[in-house]
C-alpha atoms as a PDB file:
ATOM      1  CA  UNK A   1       0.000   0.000   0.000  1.00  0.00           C
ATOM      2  CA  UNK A   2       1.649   3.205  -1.131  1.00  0.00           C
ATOM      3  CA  UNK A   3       2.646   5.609   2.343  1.00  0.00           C
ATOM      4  CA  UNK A   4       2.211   9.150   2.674  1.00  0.00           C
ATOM      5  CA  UNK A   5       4.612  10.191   0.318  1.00  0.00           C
ATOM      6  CA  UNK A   6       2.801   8.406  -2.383  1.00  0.00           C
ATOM      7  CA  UNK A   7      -0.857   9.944  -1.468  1.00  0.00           C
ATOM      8  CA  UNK A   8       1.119  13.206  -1.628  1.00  0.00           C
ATOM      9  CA  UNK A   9       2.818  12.532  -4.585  1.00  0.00           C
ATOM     10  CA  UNK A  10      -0.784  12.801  -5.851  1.00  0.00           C
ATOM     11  CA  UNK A  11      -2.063  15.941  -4.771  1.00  0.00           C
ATOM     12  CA  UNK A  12       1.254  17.734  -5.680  1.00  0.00           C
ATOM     13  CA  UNK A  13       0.595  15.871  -9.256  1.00  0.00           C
ATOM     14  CA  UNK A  14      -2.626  18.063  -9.489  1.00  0.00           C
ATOM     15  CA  UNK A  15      -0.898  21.312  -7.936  1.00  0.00           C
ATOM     16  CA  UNK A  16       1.419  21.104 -10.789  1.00  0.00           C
ATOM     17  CA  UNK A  17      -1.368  20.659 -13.750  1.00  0.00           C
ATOM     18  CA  UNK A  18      -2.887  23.744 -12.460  1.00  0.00           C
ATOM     19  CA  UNK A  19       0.513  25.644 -12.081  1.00  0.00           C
ATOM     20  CA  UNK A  20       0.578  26.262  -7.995  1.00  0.00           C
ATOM     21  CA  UNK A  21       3.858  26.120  -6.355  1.00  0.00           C
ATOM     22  CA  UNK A  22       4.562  22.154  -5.080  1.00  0.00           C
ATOM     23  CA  UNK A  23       7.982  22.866  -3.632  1.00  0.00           C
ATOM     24  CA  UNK A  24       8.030  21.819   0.184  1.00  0.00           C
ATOM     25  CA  UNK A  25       9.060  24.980   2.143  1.00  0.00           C
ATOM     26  CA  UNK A  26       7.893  27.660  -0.158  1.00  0.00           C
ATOM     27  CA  UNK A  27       4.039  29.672   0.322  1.00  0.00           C
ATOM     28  CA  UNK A  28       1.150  28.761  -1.509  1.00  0.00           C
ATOM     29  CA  UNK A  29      -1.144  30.598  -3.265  1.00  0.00           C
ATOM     30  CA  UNK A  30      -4.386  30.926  -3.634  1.00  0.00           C
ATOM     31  CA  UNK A  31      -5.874  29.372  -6.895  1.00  0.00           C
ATOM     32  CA  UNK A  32      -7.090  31.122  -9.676  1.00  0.00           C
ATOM     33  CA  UNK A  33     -10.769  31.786 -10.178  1.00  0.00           C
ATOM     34  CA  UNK A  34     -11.023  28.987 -13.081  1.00  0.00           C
ATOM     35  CA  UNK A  35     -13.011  29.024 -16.103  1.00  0.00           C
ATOM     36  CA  UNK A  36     -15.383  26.224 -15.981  1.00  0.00           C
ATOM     37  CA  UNK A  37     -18.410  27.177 -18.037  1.00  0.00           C
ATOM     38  CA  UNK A  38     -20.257  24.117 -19.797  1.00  0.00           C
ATOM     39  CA  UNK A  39     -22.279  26.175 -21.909  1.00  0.00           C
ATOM     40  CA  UNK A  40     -21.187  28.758 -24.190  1.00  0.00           C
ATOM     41  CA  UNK A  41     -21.352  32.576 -23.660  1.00  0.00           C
ATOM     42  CA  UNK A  42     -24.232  33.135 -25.912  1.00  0.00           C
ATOM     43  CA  UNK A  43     -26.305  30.587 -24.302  1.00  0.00           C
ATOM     44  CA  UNK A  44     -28.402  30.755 -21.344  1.00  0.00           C
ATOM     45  CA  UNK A  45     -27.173  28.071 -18.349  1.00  0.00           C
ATOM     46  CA  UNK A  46     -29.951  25.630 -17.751  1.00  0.00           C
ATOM     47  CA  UNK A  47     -29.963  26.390 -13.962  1.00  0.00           C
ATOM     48  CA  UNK A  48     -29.956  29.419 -12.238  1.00  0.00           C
ATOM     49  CA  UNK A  49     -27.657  29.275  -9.436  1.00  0.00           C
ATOM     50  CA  UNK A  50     -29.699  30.955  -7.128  1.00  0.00           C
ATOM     51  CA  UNK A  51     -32.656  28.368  -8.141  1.00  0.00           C
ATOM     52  CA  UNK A  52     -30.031  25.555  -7.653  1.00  0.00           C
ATOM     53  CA  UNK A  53     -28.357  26.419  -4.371  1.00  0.00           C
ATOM     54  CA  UNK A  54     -32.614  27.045  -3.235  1.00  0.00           C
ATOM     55  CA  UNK A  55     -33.646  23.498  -4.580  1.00  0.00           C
ATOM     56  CA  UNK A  56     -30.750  21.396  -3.132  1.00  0.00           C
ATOM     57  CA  UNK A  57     -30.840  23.659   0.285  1.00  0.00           C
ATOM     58  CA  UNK A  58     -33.619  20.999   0.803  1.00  0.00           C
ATOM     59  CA  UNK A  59     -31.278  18.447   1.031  1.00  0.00           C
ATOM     60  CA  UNK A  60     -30.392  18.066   4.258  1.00  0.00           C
ATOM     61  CA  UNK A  61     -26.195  17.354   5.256  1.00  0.00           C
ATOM     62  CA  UNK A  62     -24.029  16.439   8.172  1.00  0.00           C
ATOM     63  CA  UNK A  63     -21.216  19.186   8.796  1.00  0.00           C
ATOM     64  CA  UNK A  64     -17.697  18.479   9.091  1.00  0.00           C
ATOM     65  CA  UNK A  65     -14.026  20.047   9.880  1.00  0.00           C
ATOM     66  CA  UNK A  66     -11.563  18.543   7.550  1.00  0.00           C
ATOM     67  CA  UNK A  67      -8.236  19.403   9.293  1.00  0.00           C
ATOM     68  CA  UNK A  68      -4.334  18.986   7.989  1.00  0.00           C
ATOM     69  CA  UNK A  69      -1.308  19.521   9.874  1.00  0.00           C
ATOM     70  CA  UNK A  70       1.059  22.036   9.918  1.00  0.00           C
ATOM     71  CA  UNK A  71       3.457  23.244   6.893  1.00  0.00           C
ATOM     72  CA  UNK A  72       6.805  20.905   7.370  1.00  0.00           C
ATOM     73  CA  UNK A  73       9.969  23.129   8.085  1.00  0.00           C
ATOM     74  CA  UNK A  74      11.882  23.780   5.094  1.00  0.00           C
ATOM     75  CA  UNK A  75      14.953  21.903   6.015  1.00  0.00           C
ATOM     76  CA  UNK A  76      17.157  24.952   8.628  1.00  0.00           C
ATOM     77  CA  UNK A  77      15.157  23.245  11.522  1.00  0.00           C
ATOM     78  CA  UNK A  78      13.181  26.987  11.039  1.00  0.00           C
ATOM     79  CA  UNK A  79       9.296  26.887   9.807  1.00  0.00           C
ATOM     80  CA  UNK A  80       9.712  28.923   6.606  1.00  0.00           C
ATOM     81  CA  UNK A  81       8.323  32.647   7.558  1.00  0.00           C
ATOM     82  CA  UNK A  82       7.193  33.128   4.157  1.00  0.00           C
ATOM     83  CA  UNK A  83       4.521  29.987   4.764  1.00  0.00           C
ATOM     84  CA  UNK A  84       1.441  29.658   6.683  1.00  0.00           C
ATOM     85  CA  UNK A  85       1.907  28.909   9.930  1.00  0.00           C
ATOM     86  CA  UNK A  86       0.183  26.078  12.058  1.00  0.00           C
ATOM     87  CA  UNK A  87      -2.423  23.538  10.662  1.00  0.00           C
ATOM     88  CA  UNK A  88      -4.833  23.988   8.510  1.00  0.00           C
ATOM     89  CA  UNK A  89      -8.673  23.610   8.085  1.00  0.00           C
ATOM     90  CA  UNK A  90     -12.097  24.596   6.841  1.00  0.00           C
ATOM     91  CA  UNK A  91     -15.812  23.704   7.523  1.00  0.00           C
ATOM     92  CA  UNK A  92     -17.002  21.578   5.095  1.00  0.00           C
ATOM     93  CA  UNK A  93     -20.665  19.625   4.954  1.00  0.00           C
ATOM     94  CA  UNK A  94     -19.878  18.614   1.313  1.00  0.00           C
ATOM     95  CA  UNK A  95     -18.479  14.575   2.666  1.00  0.00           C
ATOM     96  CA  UNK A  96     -19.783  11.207   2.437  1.00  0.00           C
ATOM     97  CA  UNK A  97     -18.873   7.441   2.949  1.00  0.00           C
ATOM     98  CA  UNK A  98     -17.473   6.104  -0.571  1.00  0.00           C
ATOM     99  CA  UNK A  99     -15.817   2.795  -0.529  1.00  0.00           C
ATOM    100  CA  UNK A 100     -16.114  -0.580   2.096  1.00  0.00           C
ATOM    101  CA  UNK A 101     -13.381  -2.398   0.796  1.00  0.00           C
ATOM    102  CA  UNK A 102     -11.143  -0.401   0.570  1.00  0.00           C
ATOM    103  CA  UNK A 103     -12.229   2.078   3.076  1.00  0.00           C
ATOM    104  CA  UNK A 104     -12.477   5.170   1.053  1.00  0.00           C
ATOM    105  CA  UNK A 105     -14.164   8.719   2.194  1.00  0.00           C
ATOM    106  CA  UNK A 106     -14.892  11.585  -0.256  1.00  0.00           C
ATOM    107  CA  UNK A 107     -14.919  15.582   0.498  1.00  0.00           C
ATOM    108  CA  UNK A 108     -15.638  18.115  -2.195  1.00  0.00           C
ATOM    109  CA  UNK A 109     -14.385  21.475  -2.093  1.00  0.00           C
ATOM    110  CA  UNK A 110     -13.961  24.825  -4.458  1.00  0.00           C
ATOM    111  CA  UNK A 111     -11.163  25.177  -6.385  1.00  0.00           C
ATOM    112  CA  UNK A 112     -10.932  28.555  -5.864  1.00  0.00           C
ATOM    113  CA  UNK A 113      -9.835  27.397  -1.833  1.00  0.00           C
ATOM    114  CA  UNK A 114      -7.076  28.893   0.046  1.00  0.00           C
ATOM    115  CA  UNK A 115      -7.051  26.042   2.627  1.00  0.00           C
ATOM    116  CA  UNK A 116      -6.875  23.091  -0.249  1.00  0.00           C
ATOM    117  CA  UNK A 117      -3.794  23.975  -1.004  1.00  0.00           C
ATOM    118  CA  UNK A 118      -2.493  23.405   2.097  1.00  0.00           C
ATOM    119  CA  UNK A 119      -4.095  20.130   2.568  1.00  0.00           C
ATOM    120  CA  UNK A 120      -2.742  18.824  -0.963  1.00  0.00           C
ATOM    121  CA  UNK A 121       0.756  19.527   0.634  1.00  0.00           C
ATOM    122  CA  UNK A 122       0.097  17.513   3.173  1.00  0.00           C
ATOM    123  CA  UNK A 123      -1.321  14.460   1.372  1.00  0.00           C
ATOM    124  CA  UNK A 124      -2.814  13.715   4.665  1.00  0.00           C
ATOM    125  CA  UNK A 125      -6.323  14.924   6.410  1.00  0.00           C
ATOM    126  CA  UNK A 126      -8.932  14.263   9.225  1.00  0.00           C
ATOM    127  CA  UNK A 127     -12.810  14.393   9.248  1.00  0.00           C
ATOM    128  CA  UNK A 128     -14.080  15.941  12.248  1.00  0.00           C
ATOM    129  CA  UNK A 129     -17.510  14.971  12.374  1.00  0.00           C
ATOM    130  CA  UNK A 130     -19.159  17.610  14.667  1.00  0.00           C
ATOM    131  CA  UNK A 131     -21.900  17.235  17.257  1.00  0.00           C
ATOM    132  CA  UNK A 132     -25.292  19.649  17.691  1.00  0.00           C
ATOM    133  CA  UNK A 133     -23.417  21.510  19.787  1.00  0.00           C
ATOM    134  CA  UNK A 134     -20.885  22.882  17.299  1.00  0.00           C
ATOM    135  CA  UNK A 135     -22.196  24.832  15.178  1.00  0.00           C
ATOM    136  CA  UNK A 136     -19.713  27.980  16.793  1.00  0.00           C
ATOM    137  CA  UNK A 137     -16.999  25.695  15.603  1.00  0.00           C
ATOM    138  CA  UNK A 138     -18.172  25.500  12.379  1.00  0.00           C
ATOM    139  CA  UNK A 139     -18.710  28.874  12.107  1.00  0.00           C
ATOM    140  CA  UNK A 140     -15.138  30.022  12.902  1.00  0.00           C
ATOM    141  CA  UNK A 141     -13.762  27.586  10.153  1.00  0.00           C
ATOM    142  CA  UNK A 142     -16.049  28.526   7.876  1.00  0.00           C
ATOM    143  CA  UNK A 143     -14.114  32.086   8.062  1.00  0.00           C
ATOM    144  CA  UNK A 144     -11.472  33.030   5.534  1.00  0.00           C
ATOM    145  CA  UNK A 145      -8.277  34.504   6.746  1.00  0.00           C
ATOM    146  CA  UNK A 146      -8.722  34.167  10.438  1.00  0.00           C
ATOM    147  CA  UNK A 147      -6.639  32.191  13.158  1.00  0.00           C
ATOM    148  CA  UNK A 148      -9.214  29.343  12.968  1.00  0.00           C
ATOM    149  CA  UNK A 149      -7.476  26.945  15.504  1.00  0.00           C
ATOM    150  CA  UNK A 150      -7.471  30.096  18.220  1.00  0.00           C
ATOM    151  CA  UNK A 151      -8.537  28.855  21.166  1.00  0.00           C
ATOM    152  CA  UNK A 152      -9.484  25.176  19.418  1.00  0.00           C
ATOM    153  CA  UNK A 153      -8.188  22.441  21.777  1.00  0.00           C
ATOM    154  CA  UNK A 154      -7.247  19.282  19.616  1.00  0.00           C
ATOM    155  CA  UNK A 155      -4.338  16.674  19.602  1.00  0.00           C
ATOM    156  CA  UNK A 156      -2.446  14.930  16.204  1.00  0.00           C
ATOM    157  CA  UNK A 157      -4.679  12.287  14.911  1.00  0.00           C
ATOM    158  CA  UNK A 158      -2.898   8.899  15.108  1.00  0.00           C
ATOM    159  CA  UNK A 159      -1.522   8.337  11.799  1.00  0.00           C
ATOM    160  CA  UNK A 160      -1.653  11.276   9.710  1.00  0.00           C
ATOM    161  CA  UNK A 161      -1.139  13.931  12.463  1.00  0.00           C
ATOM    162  CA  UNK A 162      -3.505  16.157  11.249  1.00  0.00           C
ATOM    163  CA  UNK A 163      -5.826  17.797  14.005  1.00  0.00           C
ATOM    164  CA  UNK A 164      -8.256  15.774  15.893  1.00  0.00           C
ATOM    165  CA  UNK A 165     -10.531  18.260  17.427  1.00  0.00           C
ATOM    166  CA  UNK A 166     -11.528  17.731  21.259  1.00  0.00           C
ATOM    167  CA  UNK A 167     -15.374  17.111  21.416  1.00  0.00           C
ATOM    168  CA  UNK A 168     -16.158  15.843  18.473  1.00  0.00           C
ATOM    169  CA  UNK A 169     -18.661  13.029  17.793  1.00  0.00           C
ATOM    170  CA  UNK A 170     -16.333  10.890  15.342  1.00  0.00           C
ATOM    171  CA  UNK A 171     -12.818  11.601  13.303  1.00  0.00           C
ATOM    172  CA  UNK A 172     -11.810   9.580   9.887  1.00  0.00           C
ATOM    173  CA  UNK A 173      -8.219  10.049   9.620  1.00  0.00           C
ATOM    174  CA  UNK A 174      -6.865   9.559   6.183  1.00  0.00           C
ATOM    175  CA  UNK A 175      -4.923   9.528   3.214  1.00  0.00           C
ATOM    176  CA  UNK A 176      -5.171  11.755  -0.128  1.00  0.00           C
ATOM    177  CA  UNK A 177      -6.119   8.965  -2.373  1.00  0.00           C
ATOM    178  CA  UNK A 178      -7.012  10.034  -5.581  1.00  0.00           C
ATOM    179  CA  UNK A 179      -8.720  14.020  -6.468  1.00  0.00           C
ATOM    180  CA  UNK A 180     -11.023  14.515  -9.467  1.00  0.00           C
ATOM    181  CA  UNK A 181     -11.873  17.717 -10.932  1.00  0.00           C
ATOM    182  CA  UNK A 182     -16.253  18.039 -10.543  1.00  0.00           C
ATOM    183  CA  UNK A 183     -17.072  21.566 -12.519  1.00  0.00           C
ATOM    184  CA  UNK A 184     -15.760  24.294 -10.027  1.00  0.00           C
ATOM    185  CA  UNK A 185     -15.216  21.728  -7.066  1.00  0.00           C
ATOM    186  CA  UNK A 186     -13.091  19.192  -6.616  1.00  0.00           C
ATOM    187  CA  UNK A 187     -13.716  15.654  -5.846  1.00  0.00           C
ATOM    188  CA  UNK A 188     -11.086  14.278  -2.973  1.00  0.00           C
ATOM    189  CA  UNK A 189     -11.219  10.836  -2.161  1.00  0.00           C
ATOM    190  CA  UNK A 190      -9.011   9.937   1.183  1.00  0.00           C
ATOM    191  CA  UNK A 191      -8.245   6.301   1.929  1.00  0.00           C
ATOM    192  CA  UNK A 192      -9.241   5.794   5.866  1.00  0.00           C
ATOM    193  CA  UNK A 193      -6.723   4.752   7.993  1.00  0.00           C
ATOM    194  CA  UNK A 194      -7.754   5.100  11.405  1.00  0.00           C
ATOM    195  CA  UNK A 195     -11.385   6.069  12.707  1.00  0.00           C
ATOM    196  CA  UNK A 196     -13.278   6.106  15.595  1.00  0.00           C
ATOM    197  CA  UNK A 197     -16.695   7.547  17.610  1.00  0.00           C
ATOM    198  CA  UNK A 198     -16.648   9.262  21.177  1.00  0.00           C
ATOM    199  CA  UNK A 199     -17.185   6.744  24.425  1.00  0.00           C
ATOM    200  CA  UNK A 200     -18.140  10.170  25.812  1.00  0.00           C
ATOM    201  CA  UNK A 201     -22.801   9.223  26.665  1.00  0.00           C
ATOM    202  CA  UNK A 202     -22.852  13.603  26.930  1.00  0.00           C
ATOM    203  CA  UNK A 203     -21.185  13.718  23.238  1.00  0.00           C
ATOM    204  CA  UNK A 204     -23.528  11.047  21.648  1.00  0.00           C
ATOM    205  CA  UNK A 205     -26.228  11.829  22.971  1.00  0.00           C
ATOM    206  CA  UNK A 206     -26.609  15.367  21.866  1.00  0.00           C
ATOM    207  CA  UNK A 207     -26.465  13.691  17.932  1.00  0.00           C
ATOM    208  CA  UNK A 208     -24.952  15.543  14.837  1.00  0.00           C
ATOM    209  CA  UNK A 209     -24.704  19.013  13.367  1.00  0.00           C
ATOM    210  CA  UNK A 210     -27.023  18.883  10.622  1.00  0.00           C
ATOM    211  CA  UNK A 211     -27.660  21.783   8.028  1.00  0.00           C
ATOM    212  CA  UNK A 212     -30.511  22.139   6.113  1.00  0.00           C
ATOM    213  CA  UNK A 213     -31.897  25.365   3.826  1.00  0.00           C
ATOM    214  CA  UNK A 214     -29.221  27.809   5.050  1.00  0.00           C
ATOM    215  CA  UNK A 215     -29.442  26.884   8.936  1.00  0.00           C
ATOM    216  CA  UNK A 216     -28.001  24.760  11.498  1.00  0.00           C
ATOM    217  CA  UNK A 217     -30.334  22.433  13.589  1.00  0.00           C
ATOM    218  CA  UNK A 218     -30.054  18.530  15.404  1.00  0.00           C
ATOM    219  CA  UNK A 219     -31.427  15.232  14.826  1.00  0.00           C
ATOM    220  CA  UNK A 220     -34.622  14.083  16.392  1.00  0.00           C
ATOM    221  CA  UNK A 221     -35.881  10.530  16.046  1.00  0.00           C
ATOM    222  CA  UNK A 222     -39.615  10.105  14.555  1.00  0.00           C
END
């Protein structure tokens, strides 16, 4: 089974078709907006977008933190000051089960991501699956630009590192598998190599996060 290096050597396959910087050390930059019309200019997209997002806002989610570690030093036993520093990691209810055998997860996220990047580098991740309780969490990784692991206890997941948050209902810890381009998303497919669900009864019991038509709100049995 390949290691980390070879789910990396993946995701840094895909950083260089689209031109981002792969070296280990150096910043990275936030992707370019990309052109990803399937219709032509003179012709009028079959969906709205503000009809889409409105019809599949009825679909009810889970939420999630997907969560990396931190940029490796650049080889002077220094992090690089020109990188960003700690771990990184955004909100994300876009996720779902793939794969049994093998174990295989799936998150989707916009290309146009500043956090991706950062993940791709890693060639590593963690699912935080988060409880009703959480949707403050959420909310301040769902922020661009800000310190989101301020005040965030967590500890390194136990393969890939990458931040377990303290709390949470269940973590998938994985492996950048394979990534698909999906339209102005992208399709990431982790192979799962440690998991596991709270012993905590006060954590279980409160049940998931869920998001549905533009709010948060918490399962309740029929």
């Amino acid at each position: 089974m390949m290691g980390h290096a070879g789910m990396a050597a993946t995701a840094v396959r895909y950083l260089r078709s689209v031109g981002a910087p792969t070296t280990a050390g150096q910043p990275v930059d936030p992707l370019p907006r990309p052109d990803l019309r399937a219709v032509g200019e003179d012709e009028r997209s079959p969906v709205e977008a503000a009809e889409f997002r409105r019809v599949l806002g009825n679909f009810a989610s889970g939420v999630t933190i997907v969560t990396a570690p931190a940029e490796p030093e650049n080889g002077t036993g220094r992090p690089d000051p020109r990188a960003p520093s700690g771990p990184a990691g955004f909100a994300c209810q876009s996720f779902s089960s793939l794969s049994l055998d093998p174990p295989l997860v799936a998150f989707m996220v916009a290309r146009t991501s500043t956090t991706w990047p950062r993940i791709a580098r890693a060639g590593v991740f963690c699912v935080n699956i988060l409880g009703a309780g959480q949707g403050d969490l959420c909310r301040g990784f769902a922020v661009s630009g800000a310190d989101k692991f301020a005040g965030v206890p967590y500890e390194p997941s136990p393969v890939t590192g990458s931040p377990l948050l303290t709390g949470v209902p269940a973590w998938i810890d994985c492996t950048i598998h394979t990534v698909h381009t999906g339209g102005d998303h992208l399709i990431v497919v982790g192979r799962v190599e440690a998991l596991g669900a709270a012993e905590d009864e006060d954590v279980t019991a409160a049940g998931p996060l869920l998001f549905h038509r533009g709010t948060f709100g918490s399962f309740g049995s029929l």
